[in-house]
C-alpha atoms as a PDB file:
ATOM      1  CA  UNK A   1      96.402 113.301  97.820  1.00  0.00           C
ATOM      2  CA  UNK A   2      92.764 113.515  98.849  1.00  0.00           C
ATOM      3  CA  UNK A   3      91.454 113.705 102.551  1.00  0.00           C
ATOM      4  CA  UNK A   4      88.706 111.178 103.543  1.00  0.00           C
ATOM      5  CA  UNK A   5      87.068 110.176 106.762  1.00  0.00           C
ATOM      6  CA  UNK A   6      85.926 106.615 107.868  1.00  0.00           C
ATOM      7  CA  UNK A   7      82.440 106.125 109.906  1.00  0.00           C
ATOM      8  CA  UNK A   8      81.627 103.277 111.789  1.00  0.00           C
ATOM      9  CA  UNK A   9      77.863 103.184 112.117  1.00  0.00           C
ATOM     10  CA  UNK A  10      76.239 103.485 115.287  1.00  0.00           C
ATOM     11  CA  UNK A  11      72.080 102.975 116.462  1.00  0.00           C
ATOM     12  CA  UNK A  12      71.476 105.949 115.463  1.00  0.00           C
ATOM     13  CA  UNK A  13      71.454 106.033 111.277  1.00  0.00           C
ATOM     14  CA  UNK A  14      70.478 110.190 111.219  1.00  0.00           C
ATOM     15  CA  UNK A  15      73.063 111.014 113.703  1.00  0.00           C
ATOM     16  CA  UNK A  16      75.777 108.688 111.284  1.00  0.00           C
ATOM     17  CA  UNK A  17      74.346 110.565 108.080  1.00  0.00           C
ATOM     18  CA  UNK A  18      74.781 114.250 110.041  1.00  0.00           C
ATOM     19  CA  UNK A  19      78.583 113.197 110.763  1.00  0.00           C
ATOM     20  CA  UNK A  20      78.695 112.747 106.666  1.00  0.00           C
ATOM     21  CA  UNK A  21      76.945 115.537 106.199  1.00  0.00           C
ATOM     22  CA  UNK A  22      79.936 117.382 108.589  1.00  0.00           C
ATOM     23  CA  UNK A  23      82.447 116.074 106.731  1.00  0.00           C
ATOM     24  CA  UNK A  24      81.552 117.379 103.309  1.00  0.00           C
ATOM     25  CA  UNK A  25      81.442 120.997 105.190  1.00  0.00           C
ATOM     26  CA  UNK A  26      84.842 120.564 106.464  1.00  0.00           C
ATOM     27  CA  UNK A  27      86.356 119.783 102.778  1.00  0.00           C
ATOM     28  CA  UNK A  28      86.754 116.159 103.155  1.00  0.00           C
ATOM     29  CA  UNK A  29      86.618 114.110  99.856  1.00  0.00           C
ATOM     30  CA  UNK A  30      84.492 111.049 100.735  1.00  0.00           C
ATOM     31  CA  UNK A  31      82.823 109.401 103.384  1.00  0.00           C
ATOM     32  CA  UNK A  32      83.106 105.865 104.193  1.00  0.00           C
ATOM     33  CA  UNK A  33      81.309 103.695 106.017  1.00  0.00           C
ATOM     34  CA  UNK A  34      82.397 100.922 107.568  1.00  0.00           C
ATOM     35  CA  UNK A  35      80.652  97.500 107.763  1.00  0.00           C
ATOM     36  CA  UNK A  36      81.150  96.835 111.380  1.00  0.00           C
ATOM     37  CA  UNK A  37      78.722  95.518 113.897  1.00  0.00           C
ATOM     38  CA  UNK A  38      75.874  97.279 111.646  1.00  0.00           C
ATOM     39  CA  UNK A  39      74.903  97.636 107.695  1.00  0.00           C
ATOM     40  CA  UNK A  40      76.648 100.711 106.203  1.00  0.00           C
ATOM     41  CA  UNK A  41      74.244 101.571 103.194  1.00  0.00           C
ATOM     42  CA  UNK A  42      71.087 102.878 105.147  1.00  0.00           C
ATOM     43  CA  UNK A  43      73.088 105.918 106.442  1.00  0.00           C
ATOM     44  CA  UNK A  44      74.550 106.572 103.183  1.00  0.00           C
ATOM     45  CA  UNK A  45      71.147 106.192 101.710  1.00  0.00           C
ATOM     46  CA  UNK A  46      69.974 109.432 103.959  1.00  0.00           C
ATOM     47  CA  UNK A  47      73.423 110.906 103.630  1.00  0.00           C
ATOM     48  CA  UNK A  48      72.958 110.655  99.636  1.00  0.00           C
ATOM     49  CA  UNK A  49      70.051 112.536  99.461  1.00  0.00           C
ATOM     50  CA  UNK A  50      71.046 115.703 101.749  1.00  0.00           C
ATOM     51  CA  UNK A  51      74.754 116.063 100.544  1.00  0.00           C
ATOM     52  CA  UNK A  52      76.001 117.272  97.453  1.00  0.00           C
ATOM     53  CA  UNK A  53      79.942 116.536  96.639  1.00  0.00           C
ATOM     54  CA  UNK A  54      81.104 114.508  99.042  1.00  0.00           C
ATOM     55  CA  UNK A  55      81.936 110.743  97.448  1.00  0.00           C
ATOM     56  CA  UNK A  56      80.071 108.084  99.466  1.00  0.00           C
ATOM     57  CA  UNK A  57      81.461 104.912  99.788  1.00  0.00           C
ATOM     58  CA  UNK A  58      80.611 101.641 101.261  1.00  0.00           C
ATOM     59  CA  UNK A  59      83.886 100.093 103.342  1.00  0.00           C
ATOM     60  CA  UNK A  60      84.769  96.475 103.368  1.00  0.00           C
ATOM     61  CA  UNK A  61      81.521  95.647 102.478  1.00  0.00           C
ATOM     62  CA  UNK A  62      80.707  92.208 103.008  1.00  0.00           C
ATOM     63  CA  UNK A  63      81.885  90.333 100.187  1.00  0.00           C
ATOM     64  CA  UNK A  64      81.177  86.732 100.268  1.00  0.00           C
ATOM     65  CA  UNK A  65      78.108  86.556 102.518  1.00  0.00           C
ATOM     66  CA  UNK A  66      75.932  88.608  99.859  1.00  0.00           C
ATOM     67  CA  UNK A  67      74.963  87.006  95.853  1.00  0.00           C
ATOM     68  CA  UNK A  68      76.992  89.517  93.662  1.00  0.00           C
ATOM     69  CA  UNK A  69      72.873  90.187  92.561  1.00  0.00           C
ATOM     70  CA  UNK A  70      72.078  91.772  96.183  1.00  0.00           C
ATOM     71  CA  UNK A  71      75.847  93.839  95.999  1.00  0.00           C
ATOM     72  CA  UNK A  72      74.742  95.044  92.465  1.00  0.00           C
ATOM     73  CA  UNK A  73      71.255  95.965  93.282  1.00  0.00           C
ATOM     74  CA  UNK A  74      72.300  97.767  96.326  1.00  0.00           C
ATOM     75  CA  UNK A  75      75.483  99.530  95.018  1.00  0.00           C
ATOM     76  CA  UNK A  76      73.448 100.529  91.613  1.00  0.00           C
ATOM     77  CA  UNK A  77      70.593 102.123  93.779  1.00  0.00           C
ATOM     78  CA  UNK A  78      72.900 103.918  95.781  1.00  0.00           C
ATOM     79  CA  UNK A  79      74.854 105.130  92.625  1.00  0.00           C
ATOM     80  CA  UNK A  80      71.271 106.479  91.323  1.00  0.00           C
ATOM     81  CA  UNK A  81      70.390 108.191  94.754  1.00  0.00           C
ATOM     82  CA  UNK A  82      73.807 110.007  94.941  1.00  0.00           C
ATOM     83  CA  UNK A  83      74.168 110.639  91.377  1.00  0.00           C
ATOM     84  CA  UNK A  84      77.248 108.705  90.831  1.00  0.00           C
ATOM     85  CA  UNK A  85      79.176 109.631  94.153  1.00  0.00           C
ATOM     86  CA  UNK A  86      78.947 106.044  95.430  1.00  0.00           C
ATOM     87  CA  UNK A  87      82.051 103.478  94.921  1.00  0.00           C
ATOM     88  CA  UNK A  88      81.940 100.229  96.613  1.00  0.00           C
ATOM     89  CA  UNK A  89      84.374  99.001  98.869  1.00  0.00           C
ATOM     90  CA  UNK A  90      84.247  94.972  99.186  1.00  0.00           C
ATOM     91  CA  UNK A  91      86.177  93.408 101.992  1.00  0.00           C
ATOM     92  CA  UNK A  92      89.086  90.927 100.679  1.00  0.00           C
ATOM     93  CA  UNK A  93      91.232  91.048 103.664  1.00  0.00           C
ATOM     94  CA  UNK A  94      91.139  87.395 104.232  1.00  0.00           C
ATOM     95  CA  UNK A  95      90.781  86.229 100.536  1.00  0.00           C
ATOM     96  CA  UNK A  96      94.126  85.258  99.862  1.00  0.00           C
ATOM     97  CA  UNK A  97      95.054  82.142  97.628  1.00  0.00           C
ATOM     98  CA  UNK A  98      91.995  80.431  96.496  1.00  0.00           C
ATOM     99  CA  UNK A  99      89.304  82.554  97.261  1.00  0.00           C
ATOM    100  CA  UNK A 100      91.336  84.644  94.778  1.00  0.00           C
ATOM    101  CA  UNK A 101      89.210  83.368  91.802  1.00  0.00           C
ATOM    102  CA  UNK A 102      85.923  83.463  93.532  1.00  0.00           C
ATOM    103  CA  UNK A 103      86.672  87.357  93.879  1.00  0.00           C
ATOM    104  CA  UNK A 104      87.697  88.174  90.240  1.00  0.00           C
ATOM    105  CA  UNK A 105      84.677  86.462  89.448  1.00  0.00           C
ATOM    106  CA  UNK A 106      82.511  88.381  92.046  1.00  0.00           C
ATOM    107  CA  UNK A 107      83.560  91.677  90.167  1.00  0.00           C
ATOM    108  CA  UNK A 108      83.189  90.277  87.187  1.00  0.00           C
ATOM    109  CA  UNK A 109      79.523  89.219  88.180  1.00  0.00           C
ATOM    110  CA  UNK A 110      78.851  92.892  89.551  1.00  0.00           C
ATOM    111  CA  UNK A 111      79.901  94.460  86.018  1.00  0.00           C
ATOM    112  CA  UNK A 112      78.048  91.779  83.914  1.00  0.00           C
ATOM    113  CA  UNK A 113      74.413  92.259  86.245  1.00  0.00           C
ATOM    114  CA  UNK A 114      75.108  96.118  85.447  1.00  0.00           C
ATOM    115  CA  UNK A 115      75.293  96.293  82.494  1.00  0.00           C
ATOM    116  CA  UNK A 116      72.423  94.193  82.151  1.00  0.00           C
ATOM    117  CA  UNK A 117      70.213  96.833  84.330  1.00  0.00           C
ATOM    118  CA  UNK A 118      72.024  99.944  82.079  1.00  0.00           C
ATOM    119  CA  UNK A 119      71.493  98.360  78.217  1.00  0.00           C
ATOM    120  CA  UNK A 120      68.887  95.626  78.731  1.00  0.00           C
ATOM    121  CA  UNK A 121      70.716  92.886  76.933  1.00  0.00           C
ATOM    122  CA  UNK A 122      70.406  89.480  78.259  1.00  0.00           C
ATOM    123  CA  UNK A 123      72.467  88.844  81.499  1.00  0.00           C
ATOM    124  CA  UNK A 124      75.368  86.245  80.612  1.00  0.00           C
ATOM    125  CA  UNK A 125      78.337  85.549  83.175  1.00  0.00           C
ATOM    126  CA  UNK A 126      79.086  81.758  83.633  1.00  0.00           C
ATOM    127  CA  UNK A 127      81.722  81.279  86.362  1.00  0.00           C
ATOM    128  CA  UNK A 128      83.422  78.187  88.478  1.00  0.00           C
ATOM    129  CA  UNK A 129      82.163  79.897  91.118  1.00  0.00           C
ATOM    130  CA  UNK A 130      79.039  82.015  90.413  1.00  0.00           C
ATOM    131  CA  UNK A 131      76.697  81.948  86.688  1.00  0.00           C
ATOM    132  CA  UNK A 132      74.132  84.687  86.217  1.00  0.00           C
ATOM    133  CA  UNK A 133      71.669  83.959  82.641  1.00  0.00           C
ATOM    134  CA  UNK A 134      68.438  85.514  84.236  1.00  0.00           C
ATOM    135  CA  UNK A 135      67.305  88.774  84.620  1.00  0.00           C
ATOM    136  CA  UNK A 136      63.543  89.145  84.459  1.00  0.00           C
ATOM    137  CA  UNK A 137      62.562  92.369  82.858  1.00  0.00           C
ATOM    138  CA  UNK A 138      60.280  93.210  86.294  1.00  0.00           C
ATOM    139  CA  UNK A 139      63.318  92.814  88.016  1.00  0.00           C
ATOM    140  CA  UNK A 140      65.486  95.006  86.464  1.00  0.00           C
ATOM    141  CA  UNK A 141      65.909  98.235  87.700  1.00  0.00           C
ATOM    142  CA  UNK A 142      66.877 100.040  84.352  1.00  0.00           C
ATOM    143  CA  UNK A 143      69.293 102.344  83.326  1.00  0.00           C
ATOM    144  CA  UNK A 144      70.758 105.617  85.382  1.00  0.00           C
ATOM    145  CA  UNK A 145      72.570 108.354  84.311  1.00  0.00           C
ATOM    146  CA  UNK A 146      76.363 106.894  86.099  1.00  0.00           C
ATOM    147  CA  UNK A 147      76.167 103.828  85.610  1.00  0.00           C
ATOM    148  CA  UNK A 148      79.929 103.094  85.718  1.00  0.00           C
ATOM    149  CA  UNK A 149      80.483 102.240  89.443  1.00  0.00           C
ATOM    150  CA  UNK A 150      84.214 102.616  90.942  1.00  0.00           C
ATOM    151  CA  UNK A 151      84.955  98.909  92.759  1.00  0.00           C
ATOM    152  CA  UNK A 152      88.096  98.989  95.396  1.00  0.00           C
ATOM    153  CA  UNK A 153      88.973  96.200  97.393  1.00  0.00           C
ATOM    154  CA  UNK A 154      90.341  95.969 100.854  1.00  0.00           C
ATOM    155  CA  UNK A 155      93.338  94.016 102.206  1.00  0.00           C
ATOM    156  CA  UNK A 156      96.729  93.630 102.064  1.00  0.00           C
ATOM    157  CA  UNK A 157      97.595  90.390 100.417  1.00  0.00           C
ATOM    158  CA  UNK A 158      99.629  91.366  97.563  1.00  0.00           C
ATOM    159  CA  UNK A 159      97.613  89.200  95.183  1.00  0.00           C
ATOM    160  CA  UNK A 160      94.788  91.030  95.817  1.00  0.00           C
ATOM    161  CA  UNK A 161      96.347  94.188  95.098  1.00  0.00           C
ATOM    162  CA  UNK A 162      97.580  92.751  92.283  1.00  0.00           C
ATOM    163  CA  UNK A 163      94.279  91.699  91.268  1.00  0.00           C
ATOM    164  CA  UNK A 164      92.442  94.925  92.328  1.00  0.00           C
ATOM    165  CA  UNK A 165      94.642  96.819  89.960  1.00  0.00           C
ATOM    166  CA  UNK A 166      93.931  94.712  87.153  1.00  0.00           C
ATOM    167  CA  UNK A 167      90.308  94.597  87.722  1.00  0.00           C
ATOM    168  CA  UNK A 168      89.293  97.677  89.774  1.00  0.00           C
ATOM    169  CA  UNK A 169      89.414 101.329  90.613  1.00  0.00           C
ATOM    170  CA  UNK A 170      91.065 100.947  93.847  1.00  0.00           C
ATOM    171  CA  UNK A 171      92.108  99.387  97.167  1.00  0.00           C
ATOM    172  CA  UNK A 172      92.062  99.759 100.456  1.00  0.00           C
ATOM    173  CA  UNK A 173      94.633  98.737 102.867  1.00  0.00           C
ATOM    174  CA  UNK A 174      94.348  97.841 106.270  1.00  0.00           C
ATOM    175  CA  UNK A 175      94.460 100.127 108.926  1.00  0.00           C
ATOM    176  CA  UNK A 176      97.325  97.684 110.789  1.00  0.00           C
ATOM    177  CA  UNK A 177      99.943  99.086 107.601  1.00  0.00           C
ATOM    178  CA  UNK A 178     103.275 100.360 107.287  1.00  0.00           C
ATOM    179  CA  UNK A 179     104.128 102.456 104.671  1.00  0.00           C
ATOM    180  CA  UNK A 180     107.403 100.694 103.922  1.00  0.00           C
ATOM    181  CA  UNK A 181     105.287  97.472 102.965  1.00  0.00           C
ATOM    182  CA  UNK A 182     102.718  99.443 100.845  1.00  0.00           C
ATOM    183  CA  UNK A 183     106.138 100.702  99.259  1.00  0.00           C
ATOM    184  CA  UNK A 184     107.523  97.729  98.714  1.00  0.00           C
ATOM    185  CA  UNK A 185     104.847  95.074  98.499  1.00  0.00           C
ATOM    186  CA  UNK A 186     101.758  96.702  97.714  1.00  0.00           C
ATOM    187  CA  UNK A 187     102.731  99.200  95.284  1.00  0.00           C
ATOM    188  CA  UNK A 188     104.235  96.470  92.946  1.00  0.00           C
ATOM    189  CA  UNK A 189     101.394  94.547  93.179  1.00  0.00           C
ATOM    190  CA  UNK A 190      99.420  96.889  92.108  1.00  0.00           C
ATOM    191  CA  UNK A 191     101.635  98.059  89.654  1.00  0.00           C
ATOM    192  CA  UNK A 192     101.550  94.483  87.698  1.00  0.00           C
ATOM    193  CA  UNK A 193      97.772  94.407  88.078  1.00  0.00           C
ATOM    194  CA  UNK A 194      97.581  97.775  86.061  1.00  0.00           C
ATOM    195  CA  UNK A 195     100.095  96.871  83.593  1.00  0.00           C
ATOM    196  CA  UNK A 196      98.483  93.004  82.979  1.00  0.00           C
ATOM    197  CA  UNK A 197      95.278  95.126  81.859  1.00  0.00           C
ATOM    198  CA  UNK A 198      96.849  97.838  79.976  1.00  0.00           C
ATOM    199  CA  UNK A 199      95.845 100.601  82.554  1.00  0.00           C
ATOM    200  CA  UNK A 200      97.404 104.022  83.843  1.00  0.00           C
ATOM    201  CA  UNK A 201      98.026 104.775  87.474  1.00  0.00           C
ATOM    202  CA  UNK A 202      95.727 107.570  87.146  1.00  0.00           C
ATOM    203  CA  UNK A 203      92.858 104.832  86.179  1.00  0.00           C
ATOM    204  CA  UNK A 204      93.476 103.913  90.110  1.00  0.00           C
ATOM    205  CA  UNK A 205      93.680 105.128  93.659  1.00  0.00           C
ATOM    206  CA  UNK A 206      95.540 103.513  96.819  1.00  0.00           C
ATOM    207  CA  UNK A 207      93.639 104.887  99.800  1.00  0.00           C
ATOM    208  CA  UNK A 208      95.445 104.298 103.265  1.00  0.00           C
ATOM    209  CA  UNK A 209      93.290 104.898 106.272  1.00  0.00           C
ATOM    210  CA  UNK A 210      95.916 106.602 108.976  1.00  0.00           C
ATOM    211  CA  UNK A 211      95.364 105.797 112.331  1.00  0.00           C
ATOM    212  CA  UNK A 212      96.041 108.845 114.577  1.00  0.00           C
ATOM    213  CA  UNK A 213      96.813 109.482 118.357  1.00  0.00           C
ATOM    214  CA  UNK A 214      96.704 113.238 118.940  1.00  0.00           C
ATOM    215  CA  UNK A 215      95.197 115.543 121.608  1.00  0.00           C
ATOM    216  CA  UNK A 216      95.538 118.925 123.031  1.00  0.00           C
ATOM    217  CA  UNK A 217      98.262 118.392 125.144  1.00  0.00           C
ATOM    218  CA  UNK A 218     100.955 115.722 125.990  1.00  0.00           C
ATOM    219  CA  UNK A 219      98.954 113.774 128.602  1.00  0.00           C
ATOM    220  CA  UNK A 220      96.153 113.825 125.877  1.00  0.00           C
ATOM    221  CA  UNK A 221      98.551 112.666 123.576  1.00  0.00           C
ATOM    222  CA  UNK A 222      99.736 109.960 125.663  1.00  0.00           C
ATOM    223  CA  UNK A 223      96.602 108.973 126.774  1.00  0.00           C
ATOM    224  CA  UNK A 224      95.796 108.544 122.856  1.00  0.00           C
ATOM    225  CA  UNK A 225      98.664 106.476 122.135  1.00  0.00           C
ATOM    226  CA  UNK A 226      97.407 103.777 124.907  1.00  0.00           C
ATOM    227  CA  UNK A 227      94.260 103.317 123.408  1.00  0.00           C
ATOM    228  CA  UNK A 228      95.655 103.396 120.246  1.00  0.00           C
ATOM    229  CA  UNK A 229      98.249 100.216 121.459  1.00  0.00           C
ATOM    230  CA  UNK A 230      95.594  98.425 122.604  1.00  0.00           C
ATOM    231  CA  UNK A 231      93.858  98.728 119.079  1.00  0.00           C
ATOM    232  CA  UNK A 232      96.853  97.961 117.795  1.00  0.00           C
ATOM    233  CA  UNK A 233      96.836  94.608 120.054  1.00  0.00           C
ATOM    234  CA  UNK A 234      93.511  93.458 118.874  1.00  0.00           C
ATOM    235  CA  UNK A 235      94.649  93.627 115.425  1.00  0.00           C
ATOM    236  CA  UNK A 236      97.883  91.941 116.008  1.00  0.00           C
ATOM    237  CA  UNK A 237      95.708  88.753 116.314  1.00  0.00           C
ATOM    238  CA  UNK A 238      94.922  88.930 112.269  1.00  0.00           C
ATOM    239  CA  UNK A 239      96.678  88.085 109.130  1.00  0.00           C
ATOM    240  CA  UNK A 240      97.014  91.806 108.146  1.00  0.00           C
ATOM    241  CA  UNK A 241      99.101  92.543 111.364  1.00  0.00           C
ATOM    242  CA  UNK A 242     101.361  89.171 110.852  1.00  0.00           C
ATOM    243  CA  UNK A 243     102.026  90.284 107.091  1.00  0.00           C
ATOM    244  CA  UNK A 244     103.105  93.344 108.303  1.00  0.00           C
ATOM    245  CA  UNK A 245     104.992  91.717 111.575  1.00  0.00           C
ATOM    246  CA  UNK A 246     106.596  89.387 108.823  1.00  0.00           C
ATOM    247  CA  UNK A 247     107.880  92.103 106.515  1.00  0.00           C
ATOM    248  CA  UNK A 248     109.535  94.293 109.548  1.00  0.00           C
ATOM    249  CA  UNK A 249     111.101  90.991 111.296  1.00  0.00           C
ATOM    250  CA  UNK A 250     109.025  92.075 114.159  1.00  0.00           C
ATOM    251  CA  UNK A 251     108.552  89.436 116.970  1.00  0.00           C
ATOM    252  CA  UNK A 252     105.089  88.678 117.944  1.00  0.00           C
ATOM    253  CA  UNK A 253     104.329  90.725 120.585  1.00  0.00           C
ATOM    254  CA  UNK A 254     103.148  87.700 123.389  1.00  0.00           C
ATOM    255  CA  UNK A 255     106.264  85.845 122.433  1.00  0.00           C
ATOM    256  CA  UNK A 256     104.534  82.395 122.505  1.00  0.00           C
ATOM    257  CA  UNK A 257     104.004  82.279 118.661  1.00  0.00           C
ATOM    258  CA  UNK A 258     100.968  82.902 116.703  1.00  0.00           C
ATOM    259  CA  UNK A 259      99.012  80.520 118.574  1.00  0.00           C
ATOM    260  CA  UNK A 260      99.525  81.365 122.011  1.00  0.00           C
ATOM    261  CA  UNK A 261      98.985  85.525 120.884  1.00  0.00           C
ATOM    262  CA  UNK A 262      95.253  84.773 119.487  1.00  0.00           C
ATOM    263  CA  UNK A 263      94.683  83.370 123.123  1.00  0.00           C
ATOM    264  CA  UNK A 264      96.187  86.111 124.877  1.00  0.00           C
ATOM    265  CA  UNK A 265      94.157  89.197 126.813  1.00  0.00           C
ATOM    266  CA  UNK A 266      94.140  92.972 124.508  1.00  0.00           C
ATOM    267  CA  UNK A 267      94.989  94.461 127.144  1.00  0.00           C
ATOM    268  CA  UNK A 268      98.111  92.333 127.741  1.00  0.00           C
ATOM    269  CA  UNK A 269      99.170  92.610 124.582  1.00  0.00           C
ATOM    270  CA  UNK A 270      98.749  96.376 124.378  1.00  0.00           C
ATOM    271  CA  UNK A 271     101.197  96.418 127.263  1.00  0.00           C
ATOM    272  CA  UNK A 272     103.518  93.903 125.359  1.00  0.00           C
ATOM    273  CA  UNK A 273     103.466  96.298 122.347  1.00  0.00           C
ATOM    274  CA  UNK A 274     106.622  97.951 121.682  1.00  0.00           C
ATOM    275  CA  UNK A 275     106.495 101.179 120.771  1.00  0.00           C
ATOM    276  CA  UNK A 276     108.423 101.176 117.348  1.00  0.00           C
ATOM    277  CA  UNK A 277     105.548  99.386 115.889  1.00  0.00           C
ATOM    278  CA  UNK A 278     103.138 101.688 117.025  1.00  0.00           C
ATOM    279  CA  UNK A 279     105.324 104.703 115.352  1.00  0.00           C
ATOM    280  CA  UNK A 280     105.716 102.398 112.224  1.00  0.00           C
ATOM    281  CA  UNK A 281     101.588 101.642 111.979  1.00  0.00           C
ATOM    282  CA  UNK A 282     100.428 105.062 113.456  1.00  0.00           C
ATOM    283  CA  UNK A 283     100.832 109.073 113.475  1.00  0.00           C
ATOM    284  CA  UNK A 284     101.593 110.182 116.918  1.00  0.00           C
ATOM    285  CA  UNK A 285     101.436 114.355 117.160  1.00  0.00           C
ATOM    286  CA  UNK A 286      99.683 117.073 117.905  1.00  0.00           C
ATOM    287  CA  UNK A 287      96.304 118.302 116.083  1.00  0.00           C
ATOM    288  CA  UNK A 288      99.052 121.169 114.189  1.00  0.00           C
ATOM    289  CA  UNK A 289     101.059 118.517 113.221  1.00  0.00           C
ATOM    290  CA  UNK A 290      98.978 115.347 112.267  1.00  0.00           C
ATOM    291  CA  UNK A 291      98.316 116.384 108.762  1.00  0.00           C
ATOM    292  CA  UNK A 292     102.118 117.533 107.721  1.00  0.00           C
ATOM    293  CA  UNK A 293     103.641 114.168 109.358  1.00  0.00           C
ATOM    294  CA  UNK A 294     100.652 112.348 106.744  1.00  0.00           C
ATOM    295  CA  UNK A 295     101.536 114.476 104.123  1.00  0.00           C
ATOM    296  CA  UNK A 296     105.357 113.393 104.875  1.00  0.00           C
ATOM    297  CA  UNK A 297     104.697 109.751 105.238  1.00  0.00           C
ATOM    298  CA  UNK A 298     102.254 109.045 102.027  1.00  0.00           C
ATOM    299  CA  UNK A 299     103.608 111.902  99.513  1.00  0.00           C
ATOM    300  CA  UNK A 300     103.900 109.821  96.416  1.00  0.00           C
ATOM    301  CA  UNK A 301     102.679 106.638  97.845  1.00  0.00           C
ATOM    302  CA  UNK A 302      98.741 106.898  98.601  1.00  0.00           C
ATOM    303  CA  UNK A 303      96.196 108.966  96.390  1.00  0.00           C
ATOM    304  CA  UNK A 304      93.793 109.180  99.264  1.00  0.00           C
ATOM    305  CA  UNK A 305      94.464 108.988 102.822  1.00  0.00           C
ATOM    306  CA  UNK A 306      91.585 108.769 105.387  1.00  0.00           C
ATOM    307  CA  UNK A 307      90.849 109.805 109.134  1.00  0.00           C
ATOM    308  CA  UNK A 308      88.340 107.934 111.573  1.00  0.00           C
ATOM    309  CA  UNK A 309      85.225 110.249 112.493  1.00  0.00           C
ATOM    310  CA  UNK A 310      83.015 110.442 115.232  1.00  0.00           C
ATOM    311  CA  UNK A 311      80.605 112.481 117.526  1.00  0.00           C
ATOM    312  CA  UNK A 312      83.552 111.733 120.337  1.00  0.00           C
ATOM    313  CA  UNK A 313      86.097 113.179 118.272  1.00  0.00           C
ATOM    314  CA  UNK A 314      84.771 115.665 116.156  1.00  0.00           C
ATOM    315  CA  UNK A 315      86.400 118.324 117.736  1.00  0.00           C
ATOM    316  CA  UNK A 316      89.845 117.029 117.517  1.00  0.00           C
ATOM    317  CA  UNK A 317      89.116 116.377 113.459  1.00  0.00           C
ATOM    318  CA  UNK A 318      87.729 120.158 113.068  1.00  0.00           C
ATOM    319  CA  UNK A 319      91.110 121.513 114.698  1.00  0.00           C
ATOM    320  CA  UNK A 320      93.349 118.809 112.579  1.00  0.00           C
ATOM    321  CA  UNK A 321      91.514 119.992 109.583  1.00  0.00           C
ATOM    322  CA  UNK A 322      91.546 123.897 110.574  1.00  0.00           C
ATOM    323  CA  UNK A 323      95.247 123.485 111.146  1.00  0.00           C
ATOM    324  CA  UNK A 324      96.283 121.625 108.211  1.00  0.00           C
END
């Protein structure tokens, strides 16, 4: 099971490109970046150039708001400036249902425009939703030496795992998971994707980013844990959180239905927030501790677990790693 981090990007792209940079030195397998608030690819641009193993990837990248053409170009110019350490992450969380086949075509639009920029041939990919038959030869960027470029997907809508493992290298799930739902809904989604294209589970990875409360003491712990409820609470307004609420039988934590929840205050809600969900969603211990009680929980389930990094909690990271 490999160890990743997650970056959200901040003003400063150099200082989000050093953090990279920190995780390849403390062993960690990729890097991703999250689209939140700010573009991830210009701090793995820099990050690409001054690291050396460390996998790169792009997460929940917008999907729908960019042409499959701008996702290709950008994703194929990363894969060249990294050589080949950049997958792409594209956000499906709320692409359930319909939008189903305007994603399969999306990745299917992504493979046909590069292959088109690797061999030259003429670009051909007519869709319902999206048809590619020009690719001028000035605006081709041309072949590069890894051209094939891993795809994941993020959500957890079990026909989009279902879909991601017939069509791509991985998925994401949300952070809001439990692992008895990946278990039991996600994994056999997958599962059928992979066998419906005549693939191995080793042609695929399930990456899980963990959410952690941990600290050097039990105040620090505890103090953890409430922020972590109240992150908890501002997911609980999404369809991730109600697919997982649905699975468990868990109540809504306002009470007032799904409705009156999306009106309520975070902080109310984080106070509403029983505790078993929290222990179902999260890993609550000490730095010593955090990586067995992973290790315990996603053995056999996830190939690739991932930790949120930043210059706030660097320390804490080093000592979890150092530790584990």
């Amino acid at each position: 099971m490999k160890l990743d981090v997650r970056i959200t990007p901040t003003n400063d792209m150099r200082a989000d490109a050093d953090l990279i940079l920190l995780a390849e030195r403390l062993g960690f397998s990729a890097a991703w970046v999250v689209e939140q608030r700010r573009n991830p690819f210009f701090s793995l641009t820099i990050a690409a150039k001054e690291s050396t193993k460390i996998q790169l990837g792009a997460y929940r990248a917008a999907t729908f708001p960019r042409s499959p053409m701008i996702s290709a170009q950008i994703a194929w110019d990363l894969a060249r400036q990294s050589s080949g350490r950049f997958p792409l992450s594209l956000d499906a969380l709320e692409a359930p249902g319909a939008s189903g086949g305007r994603l399969r075509e999306y990745i299917e639009s992504l493979r046909a425009i590069w292959h088109t920029f690797q061999t030259g041939e003429r670009l051909r990919y007519r869709g319902q939703h999206y048809t590619f038959r020009l690719m001028a030869p000035f605006f081709n960027p041309g072949p590069i030496a890894y051209p094939h470029i891993q795809i994941y997907l993020h959500s957890l809508d079990s026909a989009i795992a279902e879909l991601a493992g017939a069509l791509c290298q991985g998925l994401h799930v949300s952070e809001t998971h439990s692992a008895d739902h990946i278990r039991q809904v996600i994994k056999p989604a997958v599962n059928a994707g992979l066998q419906a294209s005549g693939r191995a589970s080793s042609d695929f990875s399930l990456a899980v980013p963990v959410m952690i409360a941990s600290g050097k003491g039990d105040a620090e712990i505890r103090q953890a844990r409430q922020r972590l409820k109240l992150r908890i609470a501002q997911a609980a307004k999404t369809a991730a959180f109600r697919r997982i609420a649905a699975h468990h039988n868990w109540a809504l934590p306002s009470g007032d239905g799904e409705s009156r929840m999306r009106e309520q205050d975070d902080d109310r809600l984080a106070q509403l927030m029983p505790d078993d969900y929290v222990d179902a969603i999260a890993i609550v211990a000490p730095p010593h501790d955090v990586l067995k009680q992973i290790e315990a929980r996603y053995a056999g389930l996830a190939d690739r677990v991932s930790l949120t990094l930043t210059r706030e909690n660097r320390a804490l990271i080093e000592a979890i790693v150092a530790a584990g």
